[in-house]
N, C-alpha and C. Protein backbone atom coordinates (compact mmCIF):
# COMPACT_ATOMS: atom_id res chain seq x y z
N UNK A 1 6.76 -15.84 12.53
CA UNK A 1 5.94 -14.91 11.75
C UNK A 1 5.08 -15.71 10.79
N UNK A 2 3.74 -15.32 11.04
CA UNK A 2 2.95 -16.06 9.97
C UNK A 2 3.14 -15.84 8.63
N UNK A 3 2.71 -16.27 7.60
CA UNK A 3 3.27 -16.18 6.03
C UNK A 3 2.31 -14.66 5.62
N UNK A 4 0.92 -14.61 6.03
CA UNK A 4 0.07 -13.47 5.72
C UNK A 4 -0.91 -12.97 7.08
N UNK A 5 -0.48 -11.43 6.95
CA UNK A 5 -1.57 -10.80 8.13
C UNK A 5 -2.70 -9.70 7.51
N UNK A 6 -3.61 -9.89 8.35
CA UNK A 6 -4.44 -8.85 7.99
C UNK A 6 -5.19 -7.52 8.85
N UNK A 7 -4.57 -6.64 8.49
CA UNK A 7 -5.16 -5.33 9.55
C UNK A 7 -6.04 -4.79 8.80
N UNK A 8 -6.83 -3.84 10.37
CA UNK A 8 -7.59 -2.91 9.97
C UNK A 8 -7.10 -1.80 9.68
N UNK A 9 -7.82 -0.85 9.10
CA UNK A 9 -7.33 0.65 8.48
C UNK A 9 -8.81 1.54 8.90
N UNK A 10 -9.33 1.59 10.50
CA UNK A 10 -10.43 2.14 10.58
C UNK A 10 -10.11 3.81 11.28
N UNK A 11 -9.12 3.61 11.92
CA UNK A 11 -8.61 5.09 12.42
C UNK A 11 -7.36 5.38 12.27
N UNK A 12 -6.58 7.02 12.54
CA UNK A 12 -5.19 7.08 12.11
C UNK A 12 -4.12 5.92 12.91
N UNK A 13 -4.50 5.53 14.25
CA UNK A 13 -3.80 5.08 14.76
C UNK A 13 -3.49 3.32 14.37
N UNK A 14 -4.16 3.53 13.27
CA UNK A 14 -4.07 2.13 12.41
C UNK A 14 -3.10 2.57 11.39
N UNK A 15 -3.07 3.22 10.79
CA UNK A 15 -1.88 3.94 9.82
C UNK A 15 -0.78 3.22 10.18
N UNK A 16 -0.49 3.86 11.51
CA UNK A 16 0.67 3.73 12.24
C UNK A 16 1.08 2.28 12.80
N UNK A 17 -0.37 1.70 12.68
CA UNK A 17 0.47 0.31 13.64
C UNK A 17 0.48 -0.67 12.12
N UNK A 18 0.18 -0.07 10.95
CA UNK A 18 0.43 -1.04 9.40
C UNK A 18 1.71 -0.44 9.31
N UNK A 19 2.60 0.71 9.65
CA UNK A 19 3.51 0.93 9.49
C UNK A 19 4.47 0.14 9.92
N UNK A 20 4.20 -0.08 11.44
CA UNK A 20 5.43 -1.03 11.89
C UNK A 20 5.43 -2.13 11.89
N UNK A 21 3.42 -2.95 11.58
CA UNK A 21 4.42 -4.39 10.56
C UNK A 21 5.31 -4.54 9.62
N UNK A 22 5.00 -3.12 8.41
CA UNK A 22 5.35 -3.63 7.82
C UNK A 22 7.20 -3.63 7.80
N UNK A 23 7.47 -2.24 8.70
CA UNK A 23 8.67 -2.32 8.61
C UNK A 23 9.24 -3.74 9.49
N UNK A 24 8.63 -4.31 10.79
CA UNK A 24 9.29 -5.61 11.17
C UNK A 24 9.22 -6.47 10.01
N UNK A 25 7.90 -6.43 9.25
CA UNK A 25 7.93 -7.67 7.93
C UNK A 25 9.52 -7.23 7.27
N UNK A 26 9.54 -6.07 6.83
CA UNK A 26 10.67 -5.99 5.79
C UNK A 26 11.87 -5.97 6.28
N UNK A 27 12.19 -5.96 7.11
CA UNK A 27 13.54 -6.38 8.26
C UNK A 27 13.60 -8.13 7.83
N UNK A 28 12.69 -8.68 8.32
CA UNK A 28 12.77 -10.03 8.18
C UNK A 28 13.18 -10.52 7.07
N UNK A 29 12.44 -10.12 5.77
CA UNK A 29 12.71 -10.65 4.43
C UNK A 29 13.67 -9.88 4.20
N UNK A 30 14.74 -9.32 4.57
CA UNK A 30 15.69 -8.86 3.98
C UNK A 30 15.96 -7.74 3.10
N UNK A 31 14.82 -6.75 3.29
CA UNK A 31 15.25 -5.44 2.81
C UNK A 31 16.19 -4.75 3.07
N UNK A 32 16.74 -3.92 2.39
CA UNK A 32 18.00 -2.99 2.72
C UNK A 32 16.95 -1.73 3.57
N UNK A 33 17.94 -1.31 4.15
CA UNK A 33 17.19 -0.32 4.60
C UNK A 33 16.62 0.86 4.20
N UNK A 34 16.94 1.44 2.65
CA UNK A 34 16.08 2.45 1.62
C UNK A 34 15.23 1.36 1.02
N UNK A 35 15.05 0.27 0.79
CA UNK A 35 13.70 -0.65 0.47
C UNK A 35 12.98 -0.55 1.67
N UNK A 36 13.42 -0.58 2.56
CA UNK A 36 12.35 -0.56 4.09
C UNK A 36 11.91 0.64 3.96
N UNK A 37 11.99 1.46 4.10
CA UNK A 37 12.26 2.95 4.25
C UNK A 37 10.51 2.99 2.80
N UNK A 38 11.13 2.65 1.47
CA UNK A 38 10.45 2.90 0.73
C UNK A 38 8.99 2.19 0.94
N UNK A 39 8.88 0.79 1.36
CA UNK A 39 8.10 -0.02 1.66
C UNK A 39 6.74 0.62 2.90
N UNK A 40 7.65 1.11 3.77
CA UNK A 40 6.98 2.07 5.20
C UNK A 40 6.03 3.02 4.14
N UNK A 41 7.00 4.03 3.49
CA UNK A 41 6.61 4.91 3.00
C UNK A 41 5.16 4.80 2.12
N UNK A 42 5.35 3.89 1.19
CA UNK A 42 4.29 2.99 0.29
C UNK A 42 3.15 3.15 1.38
N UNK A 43 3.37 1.98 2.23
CA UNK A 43 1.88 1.72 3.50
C UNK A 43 1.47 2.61 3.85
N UNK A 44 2.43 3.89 4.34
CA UNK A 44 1.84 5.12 5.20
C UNK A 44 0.83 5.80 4.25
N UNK A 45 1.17 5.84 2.53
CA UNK A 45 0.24 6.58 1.67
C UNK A 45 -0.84 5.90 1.50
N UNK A 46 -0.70 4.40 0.93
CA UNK A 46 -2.07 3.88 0.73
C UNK A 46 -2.88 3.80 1.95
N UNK A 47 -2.64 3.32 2.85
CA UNK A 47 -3.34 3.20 4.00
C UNK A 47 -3.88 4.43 4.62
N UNK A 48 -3.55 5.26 4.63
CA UNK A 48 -4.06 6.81 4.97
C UNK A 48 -5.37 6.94 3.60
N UNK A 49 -4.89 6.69 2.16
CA UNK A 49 -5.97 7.03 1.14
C UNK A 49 -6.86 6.35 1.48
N UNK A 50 -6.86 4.88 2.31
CA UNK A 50 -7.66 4.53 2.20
C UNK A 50 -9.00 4.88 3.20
N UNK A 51 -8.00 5.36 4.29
CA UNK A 51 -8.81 5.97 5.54
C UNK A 51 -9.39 7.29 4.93
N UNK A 52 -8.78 8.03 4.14
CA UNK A 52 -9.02 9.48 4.16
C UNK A 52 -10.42 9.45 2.57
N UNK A 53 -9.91 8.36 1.70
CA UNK A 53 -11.32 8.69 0.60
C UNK A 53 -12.21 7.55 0.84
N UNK A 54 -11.87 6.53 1.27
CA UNK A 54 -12.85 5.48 1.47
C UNK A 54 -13.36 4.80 2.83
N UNK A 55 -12.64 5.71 3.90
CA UNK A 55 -13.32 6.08 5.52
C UNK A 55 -13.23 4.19 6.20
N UNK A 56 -11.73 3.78 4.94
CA UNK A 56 -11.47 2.95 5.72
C UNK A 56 -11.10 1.36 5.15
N UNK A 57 -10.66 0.26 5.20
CA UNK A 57 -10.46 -1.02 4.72
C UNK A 57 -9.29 -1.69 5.28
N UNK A 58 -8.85 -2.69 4.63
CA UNK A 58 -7.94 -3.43 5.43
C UNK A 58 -6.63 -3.55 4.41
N UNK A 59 -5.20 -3.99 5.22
CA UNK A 59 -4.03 -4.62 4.03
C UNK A 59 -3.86 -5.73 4.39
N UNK A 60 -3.72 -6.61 3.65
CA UNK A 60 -2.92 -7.86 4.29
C UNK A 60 -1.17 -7.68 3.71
N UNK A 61 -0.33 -8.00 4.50
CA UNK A 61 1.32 -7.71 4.43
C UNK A 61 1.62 -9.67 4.33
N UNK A 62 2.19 -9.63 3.38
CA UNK A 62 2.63 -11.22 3.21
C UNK A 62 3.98 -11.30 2.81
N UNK A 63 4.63 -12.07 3.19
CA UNK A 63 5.83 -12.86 2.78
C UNK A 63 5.64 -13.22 1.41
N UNK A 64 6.60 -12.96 -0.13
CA UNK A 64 5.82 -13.66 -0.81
C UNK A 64 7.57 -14.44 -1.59
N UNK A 65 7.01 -15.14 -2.45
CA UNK A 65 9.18 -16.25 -2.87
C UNK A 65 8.78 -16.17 -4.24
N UNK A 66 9.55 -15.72 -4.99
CA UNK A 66 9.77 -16.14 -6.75
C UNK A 66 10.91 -16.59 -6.38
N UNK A 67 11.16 -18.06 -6.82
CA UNK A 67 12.41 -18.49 -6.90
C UNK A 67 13.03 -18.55 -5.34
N UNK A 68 14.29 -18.15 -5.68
CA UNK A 68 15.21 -17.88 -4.38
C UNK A 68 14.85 -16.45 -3.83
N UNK A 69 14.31 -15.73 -4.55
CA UNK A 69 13.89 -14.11 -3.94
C UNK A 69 12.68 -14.46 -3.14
N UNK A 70 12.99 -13.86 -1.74
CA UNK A 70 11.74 -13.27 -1.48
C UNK A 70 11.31 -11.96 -1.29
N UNK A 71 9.98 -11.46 -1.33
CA UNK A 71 9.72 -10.23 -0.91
C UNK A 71 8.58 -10.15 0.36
N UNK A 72 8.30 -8.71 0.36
CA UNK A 72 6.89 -7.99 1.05
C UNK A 72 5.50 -7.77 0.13
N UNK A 73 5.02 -7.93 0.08
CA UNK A 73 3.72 -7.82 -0.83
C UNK A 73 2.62 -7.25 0.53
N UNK A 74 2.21 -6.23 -0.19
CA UNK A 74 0.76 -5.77 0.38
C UNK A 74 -0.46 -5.71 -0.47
N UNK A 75 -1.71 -5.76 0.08
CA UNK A 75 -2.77 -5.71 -0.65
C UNK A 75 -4.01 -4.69 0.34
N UNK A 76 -4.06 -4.10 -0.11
CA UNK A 76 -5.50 -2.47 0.41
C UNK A 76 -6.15 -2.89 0.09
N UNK A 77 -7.67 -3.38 0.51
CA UNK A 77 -9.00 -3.27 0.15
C UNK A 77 -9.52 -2.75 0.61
N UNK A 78 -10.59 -1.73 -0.09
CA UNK A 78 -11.52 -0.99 0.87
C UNK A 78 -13.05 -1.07 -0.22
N UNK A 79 -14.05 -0.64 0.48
CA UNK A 79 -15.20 -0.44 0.09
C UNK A 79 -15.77 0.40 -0.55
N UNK A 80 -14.92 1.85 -0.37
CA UNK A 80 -15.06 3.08 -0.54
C UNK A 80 -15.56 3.64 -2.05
N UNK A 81 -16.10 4.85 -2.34
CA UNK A 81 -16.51 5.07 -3.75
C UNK A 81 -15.82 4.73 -5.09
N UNK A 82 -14.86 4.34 -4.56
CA UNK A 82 -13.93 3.43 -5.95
C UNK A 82 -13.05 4.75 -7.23
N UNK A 83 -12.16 4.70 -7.71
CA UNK A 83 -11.72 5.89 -8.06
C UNK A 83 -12.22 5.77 -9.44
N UNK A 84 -12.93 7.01 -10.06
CA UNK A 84 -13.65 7.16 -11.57
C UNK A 84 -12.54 7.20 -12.08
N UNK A 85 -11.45 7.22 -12.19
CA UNK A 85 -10.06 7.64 -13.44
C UNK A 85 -9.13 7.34 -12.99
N UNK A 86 -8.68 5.85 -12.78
CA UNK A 86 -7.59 5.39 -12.21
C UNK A 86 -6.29 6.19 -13.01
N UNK A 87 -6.50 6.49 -14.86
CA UNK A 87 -4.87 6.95 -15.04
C UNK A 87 -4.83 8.51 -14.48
N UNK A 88 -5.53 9.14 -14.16
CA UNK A 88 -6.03 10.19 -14.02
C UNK A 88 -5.27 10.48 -12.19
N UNK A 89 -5.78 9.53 -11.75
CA UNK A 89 -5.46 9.31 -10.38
C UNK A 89 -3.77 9.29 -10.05
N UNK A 90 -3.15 8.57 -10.68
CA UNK A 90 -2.04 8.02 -11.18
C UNK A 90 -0.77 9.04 -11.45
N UNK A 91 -1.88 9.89 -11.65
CA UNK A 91 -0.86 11.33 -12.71
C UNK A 91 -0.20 12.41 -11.20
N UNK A 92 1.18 12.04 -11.23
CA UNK A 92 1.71 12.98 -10.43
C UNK A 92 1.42 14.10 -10.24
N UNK A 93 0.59 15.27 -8.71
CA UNK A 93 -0.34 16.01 -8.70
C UNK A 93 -1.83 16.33 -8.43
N UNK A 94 -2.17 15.27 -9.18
CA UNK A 94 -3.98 15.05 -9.35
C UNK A 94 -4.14 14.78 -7.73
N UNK A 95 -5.09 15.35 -7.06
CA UNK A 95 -5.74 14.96 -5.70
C UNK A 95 -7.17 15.81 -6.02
N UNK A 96 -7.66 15.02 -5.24
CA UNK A 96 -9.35 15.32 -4.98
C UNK A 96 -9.68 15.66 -3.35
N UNK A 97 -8.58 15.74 -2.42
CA UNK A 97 -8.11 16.20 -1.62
C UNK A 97 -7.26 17.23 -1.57
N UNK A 98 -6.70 17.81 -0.28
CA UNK A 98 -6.08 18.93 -0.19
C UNK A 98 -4.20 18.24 -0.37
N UNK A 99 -3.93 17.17 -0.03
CA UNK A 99 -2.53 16.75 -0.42
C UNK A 99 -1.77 17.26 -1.32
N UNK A 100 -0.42 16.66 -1.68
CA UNK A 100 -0.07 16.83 -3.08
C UNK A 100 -0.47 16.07 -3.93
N UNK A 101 -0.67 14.86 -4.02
CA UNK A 101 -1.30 14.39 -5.36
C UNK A 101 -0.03 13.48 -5.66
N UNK A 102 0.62 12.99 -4.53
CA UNK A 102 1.73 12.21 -5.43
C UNK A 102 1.56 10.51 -4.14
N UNK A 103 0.52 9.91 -3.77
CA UNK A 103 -0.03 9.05 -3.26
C UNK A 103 0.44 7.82 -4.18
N UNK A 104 -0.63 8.13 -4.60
CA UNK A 104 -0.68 6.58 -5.47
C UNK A 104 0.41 6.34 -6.62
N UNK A 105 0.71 7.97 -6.88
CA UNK A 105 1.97 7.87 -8.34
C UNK A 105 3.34 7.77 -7.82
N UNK A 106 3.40 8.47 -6.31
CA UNK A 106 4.84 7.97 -5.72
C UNK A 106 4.94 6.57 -5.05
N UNK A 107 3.69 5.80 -4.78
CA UNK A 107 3.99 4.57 -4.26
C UNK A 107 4.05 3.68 -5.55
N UNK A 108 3.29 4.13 -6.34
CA UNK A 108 4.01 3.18 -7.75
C UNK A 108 5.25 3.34 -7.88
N UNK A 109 5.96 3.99 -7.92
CA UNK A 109 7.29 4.62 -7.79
C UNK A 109 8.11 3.71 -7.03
N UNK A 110 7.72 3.95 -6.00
CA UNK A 110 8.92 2.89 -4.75
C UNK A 110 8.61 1.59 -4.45
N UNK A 111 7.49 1.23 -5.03
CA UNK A 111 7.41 -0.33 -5.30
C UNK A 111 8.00 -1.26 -6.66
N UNK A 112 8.56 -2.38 -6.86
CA UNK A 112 8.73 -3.09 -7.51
C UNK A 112 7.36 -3.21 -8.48
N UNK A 113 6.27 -3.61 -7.84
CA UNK A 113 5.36 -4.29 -8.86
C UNK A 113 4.08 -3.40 -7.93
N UNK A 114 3.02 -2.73 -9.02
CA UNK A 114 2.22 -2.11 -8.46
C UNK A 114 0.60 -2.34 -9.32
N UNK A 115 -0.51 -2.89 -8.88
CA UNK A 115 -1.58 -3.21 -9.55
C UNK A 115 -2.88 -2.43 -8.59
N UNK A 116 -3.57 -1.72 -9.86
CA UNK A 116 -4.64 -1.19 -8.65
C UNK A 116 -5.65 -1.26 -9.36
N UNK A 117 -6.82 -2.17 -9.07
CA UNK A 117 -8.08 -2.45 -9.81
C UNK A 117 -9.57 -1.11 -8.72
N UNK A 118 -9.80 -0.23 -9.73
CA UNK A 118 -10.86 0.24 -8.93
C UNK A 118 -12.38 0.95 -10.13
N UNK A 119 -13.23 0.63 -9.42
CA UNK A 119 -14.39 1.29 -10.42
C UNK A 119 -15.60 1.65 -9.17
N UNK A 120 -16.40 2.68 -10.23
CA UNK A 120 -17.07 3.84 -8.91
C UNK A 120 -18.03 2.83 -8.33
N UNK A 121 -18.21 3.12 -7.18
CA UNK A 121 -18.75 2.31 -6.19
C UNK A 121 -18.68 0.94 -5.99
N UNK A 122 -18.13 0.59 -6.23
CA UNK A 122 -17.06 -0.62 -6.14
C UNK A 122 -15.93 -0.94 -5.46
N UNK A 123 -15.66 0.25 -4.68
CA UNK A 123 -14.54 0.18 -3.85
C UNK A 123 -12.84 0.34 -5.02
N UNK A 124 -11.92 -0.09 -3.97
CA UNK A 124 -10.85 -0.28 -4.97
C UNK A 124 -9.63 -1.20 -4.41
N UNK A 125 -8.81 -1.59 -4.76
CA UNK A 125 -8.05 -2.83 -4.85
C UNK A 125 -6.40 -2.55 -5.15
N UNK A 126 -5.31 -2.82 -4.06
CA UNK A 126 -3.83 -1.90 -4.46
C UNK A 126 -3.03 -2.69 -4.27
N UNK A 127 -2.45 -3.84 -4.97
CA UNK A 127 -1.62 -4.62 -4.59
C UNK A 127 -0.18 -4.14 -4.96
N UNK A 128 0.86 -4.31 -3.94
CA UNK A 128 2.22 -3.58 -4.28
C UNK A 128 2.93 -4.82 -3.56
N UNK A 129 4.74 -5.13 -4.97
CA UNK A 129 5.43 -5.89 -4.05
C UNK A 129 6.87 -5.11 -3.89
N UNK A 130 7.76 -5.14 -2.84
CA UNK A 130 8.81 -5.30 -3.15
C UNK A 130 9.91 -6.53 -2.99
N UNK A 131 10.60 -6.50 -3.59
CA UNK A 131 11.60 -7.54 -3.45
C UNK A 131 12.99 -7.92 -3.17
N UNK A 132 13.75 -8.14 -2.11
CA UNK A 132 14.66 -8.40 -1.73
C UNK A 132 15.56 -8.35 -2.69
N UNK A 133 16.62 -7.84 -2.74
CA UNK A 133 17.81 -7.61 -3.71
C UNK A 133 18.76 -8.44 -3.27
């Protein structure tokens, strides 16, 4: 397994195939299986937002080591109109879509470490890790 990959996120059936790297990635590094579980879960939301508000971008899924830990780290980039109110966005509920609104606030949730840089038309930026226990 290479240390970092990078997919596309141009149709649903890309959703699905970032899903099952990432769950083979998190098998490998040693997730339990509710970290896998949560990790899947994470990809399936961002990666869909990214298809569904920004019509599309890529993740790269990496191996990443603090110390003796390692984890899964992902990173979303897309191009897309960039979100005007990231805390806004954030807030369990809020969608600008028909969803529930718990995307980006439940994958902060089931990730360890969650960073999302975005401004309007600028696209936006979602880096999430988890880490092996």
């Amino acid at each position: 397994m290479t240390n970092a990959e990078d997919l596309p996120i141009n149709v649903n059936g890309d959703v699905v195939l970032v899903r099952q790297h990432v769950r083979t990635v998190a098998v490998k590094v040693g997730l339990s299986l509710v970290d896998q579980t949560k990790v899947v879960t994470a990809a399936s939301e961002l990666a869909r937002n990214a298809l569904v508000y920004a019509g599309g971008g890529q993740v790269r899924v990496e191996v990443v080591h603090k110390g003796m830990r390692q984890g899964l780290r992902m990173t979303f980039s897309d191009h897309g109109p960039g979100i005007p109110d990231v805390e806004q966005a954030l807030t369990d509920g809020w969608t600008t879509g028909g969803g529930l609104g718990l995307g980006l606030s439940g994958s902060r949730r089931l990730m360890d470490e969650f960073e999302l840089k975005s401004a309007p038309g600028e696209g936006t930026l979602i880096t999430v890790t988890k880490w092996a226990r």
